[in-house]
PDB file of N, CA and C in Angstrom:
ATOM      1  N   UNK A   1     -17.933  -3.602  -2.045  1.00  0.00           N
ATOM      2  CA  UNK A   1     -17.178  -4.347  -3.042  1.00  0.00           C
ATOM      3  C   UNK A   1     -16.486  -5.505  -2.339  1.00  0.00           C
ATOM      4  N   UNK A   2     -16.554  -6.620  -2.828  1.00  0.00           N
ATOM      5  CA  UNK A   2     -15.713  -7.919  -2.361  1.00  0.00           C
ATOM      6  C   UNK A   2     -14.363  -7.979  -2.416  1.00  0.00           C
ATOM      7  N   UNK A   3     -13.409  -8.092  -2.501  1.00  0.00           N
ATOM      8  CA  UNK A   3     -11.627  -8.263  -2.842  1.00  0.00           C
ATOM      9  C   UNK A   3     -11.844 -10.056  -2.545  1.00  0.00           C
ATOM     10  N   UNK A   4     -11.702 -10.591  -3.832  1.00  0.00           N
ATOM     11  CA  UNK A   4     -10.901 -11.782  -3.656  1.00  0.00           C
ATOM     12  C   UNK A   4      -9.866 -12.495  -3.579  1.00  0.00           C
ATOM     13  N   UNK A   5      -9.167 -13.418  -3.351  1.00  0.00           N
ATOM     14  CA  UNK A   5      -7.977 -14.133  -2.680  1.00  0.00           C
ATOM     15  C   UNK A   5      -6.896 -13.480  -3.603  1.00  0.00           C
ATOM     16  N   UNK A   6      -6.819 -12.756  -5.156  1.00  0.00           N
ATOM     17  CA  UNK A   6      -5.951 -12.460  -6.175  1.00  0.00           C
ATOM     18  C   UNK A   6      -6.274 -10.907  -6.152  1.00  0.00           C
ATOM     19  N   UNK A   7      -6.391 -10.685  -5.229  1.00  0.00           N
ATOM     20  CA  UNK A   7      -6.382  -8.691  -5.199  1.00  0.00           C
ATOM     21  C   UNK A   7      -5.142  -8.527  -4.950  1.00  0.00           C
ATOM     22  N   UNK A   8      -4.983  -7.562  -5.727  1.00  0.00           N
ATOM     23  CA  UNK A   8      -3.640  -6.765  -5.779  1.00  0.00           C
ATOM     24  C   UNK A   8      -3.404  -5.640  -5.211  1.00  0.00           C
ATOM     25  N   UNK A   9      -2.792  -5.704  -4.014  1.00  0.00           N
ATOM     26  CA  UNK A   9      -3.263  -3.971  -3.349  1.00  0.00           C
ATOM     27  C   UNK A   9      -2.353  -3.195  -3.866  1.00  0.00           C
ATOM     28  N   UNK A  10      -1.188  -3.381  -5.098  1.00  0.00           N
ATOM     29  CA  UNK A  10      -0.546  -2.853  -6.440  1.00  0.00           C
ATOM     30  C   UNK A  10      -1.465  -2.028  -6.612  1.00  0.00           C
ATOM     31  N   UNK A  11      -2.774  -2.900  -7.431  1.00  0.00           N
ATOM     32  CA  UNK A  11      -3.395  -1.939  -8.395  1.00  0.00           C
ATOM     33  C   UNK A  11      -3.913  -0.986  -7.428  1.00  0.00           C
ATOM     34  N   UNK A  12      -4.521  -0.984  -6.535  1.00  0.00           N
ATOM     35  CA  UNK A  12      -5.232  -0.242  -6.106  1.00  0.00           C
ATOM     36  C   UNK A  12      -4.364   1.284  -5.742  1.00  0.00           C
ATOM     37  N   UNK A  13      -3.246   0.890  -5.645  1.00  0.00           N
ATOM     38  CA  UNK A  13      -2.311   2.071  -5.140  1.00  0.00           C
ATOM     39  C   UNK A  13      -1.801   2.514  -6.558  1.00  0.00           C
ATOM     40  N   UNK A  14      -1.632   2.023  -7.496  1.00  0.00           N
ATOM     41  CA  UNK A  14      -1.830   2.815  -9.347  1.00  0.00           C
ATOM     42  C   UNK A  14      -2.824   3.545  -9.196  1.00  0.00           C
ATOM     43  N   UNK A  15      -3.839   3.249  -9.171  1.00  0.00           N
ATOM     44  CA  UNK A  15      -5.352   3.291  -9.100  1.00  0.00           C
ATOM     45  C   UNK A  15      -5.392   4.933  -8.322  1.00  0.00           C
ATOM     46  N   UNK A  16      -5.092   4.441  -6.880  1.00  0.00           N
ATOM     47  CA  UNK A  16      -5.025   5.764  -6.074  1.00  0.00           C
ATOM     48  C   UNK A  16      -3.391   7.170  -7.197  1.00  0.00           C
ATOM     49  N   UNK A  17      -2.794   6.916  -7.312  1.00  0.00           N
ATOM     50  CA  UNK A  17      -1.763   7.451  -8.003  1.00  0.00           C
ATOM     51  C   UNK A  17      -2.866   8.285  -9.257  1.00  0.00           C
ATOM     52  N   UNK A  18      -2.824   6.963 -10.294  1.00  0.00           N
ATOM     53  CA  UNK A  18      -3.568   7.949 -11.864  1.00  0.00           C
ATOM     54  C   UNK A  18      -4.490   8.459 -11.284  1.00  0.00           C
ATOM     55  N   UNK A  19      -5.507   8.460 -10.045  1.00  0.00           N
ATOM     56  CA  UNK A  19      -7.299   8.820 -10.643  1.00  0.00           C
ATOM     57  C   UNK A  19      -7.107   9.639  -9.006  1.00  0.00           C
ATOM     58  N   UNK A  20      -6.615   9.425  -8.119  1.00  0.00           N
ATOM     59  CA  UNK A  20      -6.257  10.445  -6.933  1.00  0.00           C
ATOM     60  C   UNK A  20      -7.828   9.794  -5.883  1.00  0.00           C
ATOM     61  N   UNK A  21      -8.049   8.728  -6.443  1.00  0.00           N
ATOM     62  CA  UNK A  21      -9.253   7.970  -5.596  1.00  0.00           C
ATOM     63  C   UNK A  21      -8.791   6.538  -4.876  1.00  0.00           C
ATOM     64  N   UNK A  22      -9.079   6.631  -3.433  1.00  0.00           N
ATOM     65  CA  UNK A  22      -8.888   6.228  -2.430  1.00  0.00           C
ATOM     66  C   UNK A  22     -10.525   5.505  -2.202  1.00  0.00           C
ATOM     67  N   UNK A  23     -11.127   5.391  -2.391  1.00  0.00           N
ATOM     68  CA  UNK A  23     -12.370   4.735  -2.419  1.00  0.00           C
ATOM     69  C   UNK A  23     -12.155   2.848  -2.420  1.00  0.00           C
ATOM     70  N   UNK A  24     -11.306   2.148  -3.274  1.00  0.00           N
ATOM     71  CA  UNK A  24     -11.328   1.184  -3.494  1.00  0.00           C
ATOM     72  C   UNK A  24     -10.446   0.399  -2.219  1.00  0.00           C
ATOM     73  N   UNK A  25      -8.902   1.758  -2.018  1.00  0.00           N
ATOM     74  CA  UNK A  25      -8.348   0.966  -0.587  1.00  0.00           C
ATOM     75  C   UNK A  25      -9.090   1.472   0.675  1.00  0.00           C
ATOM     76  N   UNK A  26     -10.221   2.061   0.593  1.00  0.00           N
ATOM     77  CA  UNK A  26     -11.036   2.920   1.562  1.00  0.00           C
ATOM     78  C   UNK A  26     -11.866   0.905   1.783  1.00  0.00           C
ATOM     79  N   UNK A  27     -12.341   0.237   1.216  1.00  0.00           N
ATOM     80  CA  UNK A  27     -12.823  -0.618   1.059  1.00  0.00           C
ATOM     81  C   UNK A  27     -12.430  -1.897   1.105  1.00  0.00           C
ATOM     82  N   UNK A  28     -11.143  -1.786   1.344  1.00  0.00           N
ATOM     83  CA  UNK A  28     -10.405  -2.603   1.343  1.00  0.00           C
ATOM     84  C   UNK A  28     -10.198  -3.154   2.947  1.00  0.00           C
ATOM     85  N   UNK A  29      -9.847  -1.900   3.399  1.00  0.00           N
ATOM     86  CA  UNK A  29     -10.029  -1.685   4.617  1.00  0.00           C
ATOM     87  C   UNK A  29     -10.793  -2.828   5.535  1.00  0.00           C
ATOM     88  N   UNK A  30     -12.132  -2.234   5.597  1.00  0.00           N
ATOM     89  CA  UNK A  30     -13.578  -2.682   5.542  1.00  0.00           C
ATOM     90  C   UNK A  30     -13.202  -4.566   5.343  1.00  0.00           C
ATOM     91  N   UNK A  31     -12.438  -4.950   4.403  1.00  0.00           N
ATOM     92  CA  UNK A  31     -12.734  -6.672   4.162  1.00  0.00           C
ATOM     93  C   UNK A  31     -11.843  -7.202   5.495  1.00  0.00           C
ATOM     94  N   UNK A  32     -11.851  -8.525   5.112  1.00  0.00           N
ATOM     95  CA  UNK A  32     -11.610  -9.251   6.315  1.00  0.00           C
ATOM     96  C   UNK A  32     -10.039  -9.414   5.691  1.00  0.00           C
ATOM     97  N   UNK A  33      -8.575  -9.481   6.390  1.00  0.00           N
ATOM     98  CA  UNK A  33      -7.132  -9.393   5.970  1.00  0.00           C
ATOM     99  C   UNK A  33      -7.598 -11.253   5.365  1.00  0.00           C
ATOM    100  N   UNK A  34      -7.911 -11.997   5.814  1.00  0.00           N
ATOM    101  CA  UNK A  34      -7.399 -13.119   5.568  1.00  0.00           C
ATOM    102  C   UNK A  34      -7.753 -13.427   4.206  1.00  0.00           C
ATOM    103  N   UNK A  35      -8.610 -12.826   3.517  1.00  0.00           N
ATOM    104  CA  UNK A  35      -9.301 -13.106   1.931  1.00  0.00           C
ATOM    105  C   UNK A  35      -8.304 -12.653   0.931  1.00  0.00           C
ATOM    106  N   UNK A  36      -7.387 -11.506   1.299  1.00  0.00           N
ATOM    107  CA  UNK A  36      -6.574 -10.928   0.289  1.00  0.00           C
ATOM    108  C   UNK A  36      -4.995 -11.368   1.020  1.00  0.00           C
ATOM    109  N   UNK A  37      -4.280 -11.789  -0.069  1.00  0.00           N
ATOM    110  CA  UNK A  37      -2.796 -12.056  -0.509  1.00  0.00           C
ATOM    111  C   UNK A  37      -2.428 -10.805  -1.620  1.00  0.00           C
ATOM    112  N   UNK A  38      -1.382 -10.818  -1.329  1.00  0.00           N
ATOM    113  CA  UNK A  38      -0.805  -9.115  -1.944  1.00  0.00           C
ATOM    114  C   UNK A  38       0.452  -9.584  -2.845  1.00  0.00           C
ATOM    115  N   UNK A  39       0.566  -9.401  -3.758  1.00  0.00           N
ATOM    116  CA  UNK A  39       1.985  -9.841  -4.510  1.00  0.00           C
ATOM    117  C   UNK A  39       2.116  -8.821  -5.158  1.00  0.00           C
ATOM    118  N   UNK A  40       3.627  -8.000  -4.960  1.00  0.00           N
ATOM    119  CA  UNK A  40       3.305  -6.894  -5.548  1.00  0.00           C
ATOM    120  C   UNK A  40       4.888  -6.765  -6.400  1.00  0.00           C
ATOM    121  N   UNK A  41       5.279  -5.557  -7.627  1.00  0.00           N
ATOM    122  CA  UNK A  41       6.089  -5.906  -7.585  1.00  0.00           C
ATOM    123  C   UNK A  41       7.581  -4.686  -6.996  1.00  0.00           C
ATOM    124  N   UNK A  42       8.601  -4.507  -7.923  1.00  0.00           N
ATOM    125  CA  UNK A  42       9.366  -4.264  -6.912  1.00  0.00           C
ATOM    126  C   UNK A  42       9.886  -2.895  -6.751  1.00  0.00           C
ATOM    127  N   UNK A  43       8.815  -2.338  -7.393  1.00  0.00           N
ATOM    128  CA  UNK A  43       8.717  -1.075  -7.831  1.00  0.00           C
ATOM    129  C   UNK A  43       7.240  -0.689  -6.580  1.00  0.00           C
ATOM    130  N   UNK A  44       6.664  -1.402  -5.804  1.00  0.00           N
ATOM    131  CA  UNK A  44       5.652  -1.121  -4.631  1.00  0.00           C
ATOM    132  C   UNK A  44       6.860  -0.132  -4.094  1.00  0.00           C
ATOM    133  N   UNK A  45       7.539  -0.187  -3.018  1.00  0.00           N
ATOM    134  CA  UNK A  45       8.250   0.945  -2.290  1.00  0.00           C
ATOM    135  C   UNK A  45       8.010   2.357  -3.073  1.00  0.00           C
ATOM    136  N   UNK A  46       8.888   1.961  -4.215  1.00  0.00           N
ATOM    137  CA  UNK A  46       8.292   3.423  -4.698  1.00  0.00           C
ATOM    138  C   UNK A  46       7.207   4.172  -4.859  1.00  0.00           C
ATOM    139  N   UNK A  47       6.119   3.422  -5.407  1.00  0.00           N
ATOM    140  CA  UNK A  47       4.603   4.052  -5.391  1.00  0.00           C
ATOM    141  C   UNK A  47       4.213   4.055  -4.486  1.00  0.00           C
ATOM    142  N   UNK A  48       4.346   3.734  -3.356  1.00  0.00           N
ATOM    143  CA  UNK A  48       3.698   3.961  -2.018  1.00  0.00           C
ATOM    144  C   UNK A  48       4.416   5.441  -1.379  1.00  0.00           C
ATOM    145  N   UNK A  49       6.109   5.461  -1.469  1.00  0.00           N
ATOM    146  CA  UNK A  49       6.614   6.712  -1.190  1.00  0.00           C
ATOM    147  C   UNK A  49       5.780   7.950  -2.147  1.00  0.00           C
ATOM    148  N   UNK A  50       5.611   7.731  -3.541  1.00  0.00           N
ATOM    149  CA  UNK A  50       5.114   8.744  -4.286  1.00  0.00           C
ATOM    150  C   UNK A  50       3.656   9.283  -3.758  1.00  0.00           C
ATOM    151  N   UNK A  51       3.076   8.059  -3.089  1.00  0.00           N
ATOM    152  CA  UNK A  51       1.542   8.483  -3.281  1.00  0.00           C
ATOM    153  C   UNK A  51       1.749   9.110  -1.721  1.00  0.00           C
ATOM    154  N   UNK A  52       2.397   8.421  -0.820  1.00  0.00           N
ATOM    155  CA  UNK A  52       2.420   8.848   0.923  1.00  0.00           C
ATOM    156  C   UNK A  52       2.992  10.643   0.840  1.00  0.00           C
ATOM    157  N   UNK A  53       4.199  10.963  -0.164  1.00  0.00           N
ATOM    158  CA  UNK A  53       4.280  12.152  -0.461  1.00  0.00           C
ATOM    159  C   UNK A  53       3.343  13.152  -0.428  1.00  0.00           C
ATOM    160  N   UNK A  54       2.791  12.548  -1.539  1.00  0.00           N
ATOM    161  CA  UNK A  54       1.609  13.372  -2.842  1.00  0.00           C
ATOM    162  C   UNK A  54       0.605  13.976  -1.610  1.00  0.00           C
ATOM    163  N   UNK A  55       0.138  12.963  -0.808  1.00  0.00           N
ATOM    164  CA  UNK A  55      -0.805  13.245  -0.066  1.00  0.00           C
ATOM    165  C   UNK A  55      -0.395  14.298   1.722  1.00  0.00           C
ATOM    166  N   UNK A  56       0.871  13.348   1.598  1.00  0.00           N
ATOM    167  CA  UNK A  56       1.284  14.693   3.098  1.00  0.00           C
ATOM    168  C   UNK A  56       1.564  16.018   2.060  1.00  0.00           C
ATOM    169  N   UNK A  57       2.149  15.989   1.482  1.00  0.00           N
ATOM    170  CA  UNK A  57       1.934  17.667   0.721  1.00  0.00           C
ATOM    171  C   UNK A  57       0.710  18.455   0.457  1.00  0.00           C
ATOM    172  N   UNK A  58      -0.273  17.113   0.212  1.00  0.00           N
ATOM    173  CA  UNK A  58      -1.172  17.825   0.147  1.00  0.00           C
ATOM    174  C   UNK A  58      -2.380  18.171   1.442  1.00  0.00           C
ATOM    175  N   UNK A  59      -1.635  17.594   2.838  1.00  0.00           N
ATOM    176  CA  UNK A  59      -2.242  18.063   4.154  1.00  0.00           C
ATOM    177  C   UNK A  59      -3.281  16.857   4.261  1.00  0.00           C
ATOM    178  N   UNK A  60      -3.516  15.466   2.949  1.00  0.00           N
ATOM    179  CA  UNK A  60      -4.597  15.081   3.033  1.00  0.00           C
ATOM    180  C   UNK A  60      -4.418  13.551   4.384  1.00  0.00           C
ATOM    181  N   UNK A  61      -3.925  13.990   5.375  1.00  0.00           N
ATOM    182  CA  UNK A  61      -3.711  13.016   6.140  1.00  0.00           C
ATOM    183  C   UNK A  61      -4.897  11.608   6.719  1.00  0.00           C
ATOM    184  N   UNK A  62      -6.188  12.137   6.238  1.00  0.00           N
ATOM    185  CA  UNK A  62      -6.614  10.699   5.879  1.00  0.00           C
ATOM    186  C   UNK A  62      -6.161   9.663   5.212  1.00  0.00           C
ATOM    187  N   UNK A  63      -5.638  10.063   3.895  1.00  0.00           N
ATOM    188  CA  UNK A  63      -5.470   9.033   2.821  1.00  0.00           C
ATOM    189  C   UNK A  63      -3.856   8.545   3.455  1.00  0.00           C
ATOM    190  N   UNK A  64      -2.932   9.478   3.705  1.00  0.00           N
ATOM    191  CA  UNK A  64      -1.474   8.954   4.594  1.00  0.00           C
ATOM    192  C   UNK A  64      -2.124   7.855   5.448  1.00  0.00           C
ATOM    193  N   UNK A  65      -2.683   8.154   6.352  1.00  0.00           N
ATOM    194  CA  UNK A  65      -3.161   6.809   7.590  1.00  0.00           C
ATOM    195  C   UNK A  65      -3.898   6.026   6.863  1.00  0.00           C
ATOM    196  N   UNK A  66      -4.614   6.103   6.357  1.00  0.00           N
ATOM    197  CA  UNK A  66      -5.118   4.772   4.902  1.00  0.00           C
ATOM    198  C   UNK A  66      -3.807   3.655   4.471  1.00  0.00           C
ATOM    199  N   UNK A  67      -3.037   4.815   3.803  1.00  0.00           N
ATOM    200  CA  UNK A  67      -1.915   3.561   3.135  1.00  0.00           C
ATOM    201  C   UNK A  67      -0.965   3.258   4.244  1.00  0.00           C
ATOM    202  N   UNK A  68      -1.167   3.825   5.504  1.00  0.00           N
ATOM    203  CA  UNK A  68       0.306   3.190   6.195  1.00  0.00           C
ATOM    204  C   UNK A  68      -0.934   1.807   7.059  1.00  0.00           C
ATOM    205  N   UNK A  69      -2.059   2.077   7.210  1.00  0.00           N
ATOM    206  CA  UNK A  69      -3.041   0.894   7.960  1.00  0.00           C
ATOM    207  C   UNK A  69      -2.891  -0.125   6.876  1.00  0.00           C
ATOM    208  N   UNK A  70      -3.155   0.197   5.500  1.00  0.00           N
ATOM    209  CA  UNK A  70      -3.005  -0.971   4.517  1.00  0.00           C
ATOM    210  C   UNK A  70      -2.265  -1.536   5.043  1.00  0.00           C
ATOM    211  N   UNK A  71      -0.549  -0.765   4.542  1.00  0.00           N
ATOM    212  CA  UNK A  71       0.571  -1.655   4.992  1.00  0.00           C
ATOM    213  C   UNK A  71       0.639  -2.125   5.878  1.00  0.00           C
ATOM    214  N   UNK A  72       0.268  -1.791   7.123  1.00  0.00           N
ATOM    215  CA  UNK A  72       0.100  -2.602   8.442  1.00  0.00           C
ATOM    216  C   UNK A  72      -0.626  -4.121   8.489  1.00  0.00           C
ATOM    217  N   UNK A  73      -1.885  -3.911   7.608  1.00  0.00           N
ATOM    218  CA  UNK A  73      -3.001  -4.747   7.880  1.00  0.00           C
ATOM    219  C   UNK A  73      -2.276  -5.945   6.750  1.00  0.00           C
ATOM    220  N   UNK A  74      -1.929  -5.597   5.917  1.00  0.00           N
ATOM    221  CA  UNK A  74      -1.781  -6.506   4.696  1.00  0.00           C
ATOM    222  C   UNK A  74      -0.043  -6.823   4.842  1.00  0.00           C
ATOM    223  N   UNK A  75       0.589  -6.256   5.075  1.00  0.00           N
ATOM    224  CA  UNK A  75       2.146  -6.554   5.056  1.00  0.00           C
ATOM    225  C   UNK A  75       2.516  -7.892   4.992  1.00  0.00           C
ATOM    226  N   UNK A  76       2.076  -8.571   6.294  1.00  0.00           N
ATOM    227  CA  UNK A  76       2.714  -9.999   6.551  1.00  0.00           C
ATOM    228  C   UNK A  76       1.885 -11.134   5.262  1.00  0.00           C
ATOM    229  N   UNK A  77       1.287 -10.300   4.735  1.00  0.00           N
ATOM    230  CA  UNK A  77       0.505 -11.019   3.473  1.00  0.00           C
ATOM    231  C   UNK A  77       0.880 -10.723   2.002  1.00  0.00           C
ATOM    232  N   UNK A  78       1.657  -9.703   2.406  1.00  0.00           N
ATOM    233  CA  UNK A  78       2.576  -9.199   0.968  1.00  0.00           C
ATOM    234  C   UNK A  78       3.554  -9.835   0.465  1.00  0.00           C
ATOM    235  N   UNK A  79       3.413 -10.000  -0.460  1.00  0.00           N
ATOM    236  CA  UNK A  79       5.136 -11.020  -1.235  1.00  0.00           C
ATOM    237  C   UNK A  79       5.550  -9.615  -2.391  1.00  0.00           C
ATOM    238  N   UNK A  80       6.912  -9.341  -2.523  1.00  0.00           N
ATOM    239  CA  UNK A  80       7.231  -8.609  -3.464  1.00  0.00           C
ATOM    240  C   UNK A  80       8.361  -9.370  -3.867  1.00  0.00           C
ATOM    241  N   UNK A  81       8.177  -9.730  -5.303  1.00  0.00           N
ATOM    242  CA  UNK A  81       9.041 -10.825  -5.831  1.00  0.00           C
ATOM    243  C   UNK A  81       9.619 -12.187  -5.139  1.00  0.00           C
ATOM    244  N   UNK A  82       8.663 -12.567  -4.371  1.00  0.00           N
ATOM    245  CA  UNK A  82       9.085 -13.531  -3.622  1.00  0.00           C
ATOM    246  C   UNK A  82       9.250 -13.528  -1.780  1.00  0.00           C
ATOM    247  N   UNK A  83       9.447 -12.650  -1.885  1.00  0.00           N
ATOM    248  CA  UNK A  83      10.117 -12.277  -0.629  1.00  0.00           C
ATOM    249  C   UNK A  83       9.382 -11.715   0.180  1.00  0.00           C
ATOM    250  N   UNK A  84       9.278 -11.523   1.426  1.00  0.00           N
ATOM    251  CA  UNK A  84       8.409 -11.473   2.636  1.00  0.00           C
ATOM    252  C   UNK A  84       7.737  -9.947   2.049  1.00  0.00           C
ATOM    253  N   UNK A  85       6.521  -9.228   2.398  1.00  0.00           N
ATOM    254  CA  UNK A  85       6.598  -8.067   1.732  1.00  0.00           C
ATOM    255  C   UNK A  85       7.385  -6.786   2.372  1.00  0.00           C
ATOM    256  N   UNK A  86       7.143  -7.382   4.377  1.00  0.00           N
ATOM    257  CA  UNK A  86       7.522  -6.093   4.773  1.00  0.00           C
ATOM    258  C   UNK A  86       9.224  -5.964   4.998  1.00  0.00           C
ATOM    259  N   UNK A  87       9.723  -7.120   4.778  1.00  0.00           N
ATOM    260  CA  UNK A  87      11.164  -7.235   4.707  1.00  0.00           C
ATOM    261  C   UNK A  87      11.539  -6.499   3.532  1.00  0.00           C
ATOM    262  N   UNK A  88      10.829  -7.293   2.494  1.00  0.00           N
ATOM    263  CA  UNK A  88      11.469  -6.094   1.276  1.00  0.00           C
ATOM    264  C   UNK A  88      11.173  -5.131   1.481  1.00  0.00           C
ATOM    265  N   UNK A  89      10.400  -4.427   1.939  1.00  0.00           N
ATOM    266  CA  UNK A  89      10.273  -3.021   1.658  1.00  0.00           C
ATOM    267  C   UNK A  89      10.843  -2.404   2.411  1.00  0.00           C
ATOM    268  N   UNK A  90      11.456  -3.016   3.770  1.00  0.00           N
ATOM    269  CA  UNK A  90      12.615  -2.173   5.123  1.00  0.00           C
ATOM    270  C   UNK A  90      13.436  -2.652   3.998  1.00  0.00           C
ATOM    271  N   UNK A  91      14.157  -3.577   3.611  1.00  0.00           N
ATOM    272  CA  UNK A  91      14.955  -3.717   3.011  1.00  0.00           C
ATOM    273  C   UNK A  91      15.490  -2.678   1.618  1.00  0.00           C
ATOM    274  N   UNK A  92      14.508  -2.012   1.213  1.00  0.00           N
ATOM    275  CA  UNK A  92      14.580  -1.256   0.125  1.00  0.00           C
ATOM    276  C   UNK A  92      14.193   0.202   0.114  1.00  0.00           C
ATOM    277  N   UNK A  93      14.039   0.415   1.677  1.00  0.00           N
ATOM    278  CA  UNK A  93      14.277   1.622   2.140  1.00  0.00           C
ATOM    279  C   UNK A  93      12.833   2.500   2.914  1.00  0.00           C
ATOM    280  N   UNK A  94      12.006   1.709   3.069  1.00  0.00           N
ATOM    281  CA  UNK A  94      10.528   2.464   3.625  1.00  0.00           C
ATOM    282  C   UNK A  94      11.096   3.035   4.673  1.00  0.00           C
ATOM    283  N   UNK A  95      11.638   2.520   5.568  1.00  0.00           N
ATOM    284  CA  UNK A  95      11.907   3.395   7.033  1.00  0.00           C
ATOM    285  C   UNK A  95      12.055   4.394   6.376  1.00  0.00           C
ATOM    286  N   UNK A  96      13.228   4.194   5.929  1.00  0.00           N
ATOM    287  CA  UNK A  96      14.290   5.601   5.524  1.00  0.00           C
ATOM    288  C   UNK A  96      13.531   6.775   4.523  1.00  0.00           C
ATOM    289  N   UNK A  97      12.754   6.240   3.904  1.00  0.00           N
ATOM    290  CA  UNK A  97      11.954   7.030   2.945  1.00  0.00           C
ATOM    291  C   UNK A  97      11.139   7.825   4.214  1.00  0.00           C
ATOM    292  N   UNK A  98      10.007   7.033   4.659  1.00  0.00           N
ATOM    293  CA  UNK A  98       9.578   7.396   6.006  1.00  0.00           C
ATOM    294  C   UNK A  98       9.849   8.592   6.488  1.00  0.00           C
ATOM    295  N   UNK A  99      11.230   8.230   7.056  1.00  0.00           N
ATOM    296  CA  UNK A  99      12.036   9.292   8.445  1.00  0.00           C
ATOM    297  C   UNK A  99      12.460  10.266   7.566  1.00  0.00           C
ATOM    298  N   UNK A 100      12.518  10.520   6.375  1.00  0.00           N
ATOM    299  CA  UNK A 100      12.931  11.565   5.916  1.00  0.00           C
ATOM    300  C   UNK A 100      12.225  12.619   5.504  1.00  0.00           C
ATOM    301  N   UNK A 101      10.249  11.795   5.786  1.00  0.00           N
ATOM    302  CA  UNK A 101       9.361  13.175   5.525  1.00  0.00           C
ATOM    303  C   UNK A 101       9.292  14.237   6.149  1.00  0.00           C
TER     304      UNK A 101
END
């Protein structure tokens, strides 16, 4: 699958949330960082804590190292309401969400 310059790695983490399929950021992976820009909004921290949960509870530590490589790979390409992505999201508590699993 291609991801063009208006992929939302939002949806894809809804996506992973409703349908419990990791296939699309499995693929995401796979593209080249510079094609995708991430604008997400400001409610991302939270769905990423819900889904990083969902999945260490459920032992499925592939899909955990999936979304923390996303965030790695895509971060400095993330805007959440404007604002740098990975700032907002230290800013709005990822460490801390993080350190408290």
């Amino acid at each position: 699958m291609h991801f063009g310059k208006d992929l939302q790695l939002e949806q894809l983490i809804d996506e992973a949330i409703r349908r419990g399929t990791f296939k699309s950021l499995e693929e995401l992976q796979e593209e080249s960082d510079e094609a995708v820009t991430c604008r997400c909004s400001k409610q991302m921290i939270n769905k990423l804590n819900k889904l990083i949960l969902r999945e260490l509870n459920k032992m499925e530590v592939k899909n955990t190292t999936l979304l923390f490589n996303c965030i790695h790979k895509y971060g400095k390409r993330m805007s959440i309401q404007g604002e740098d992505g990975l700032a907002a999201m230290t800013k709005q508590g990822l460490v801390q969400k993080i350190s408290n699993i």
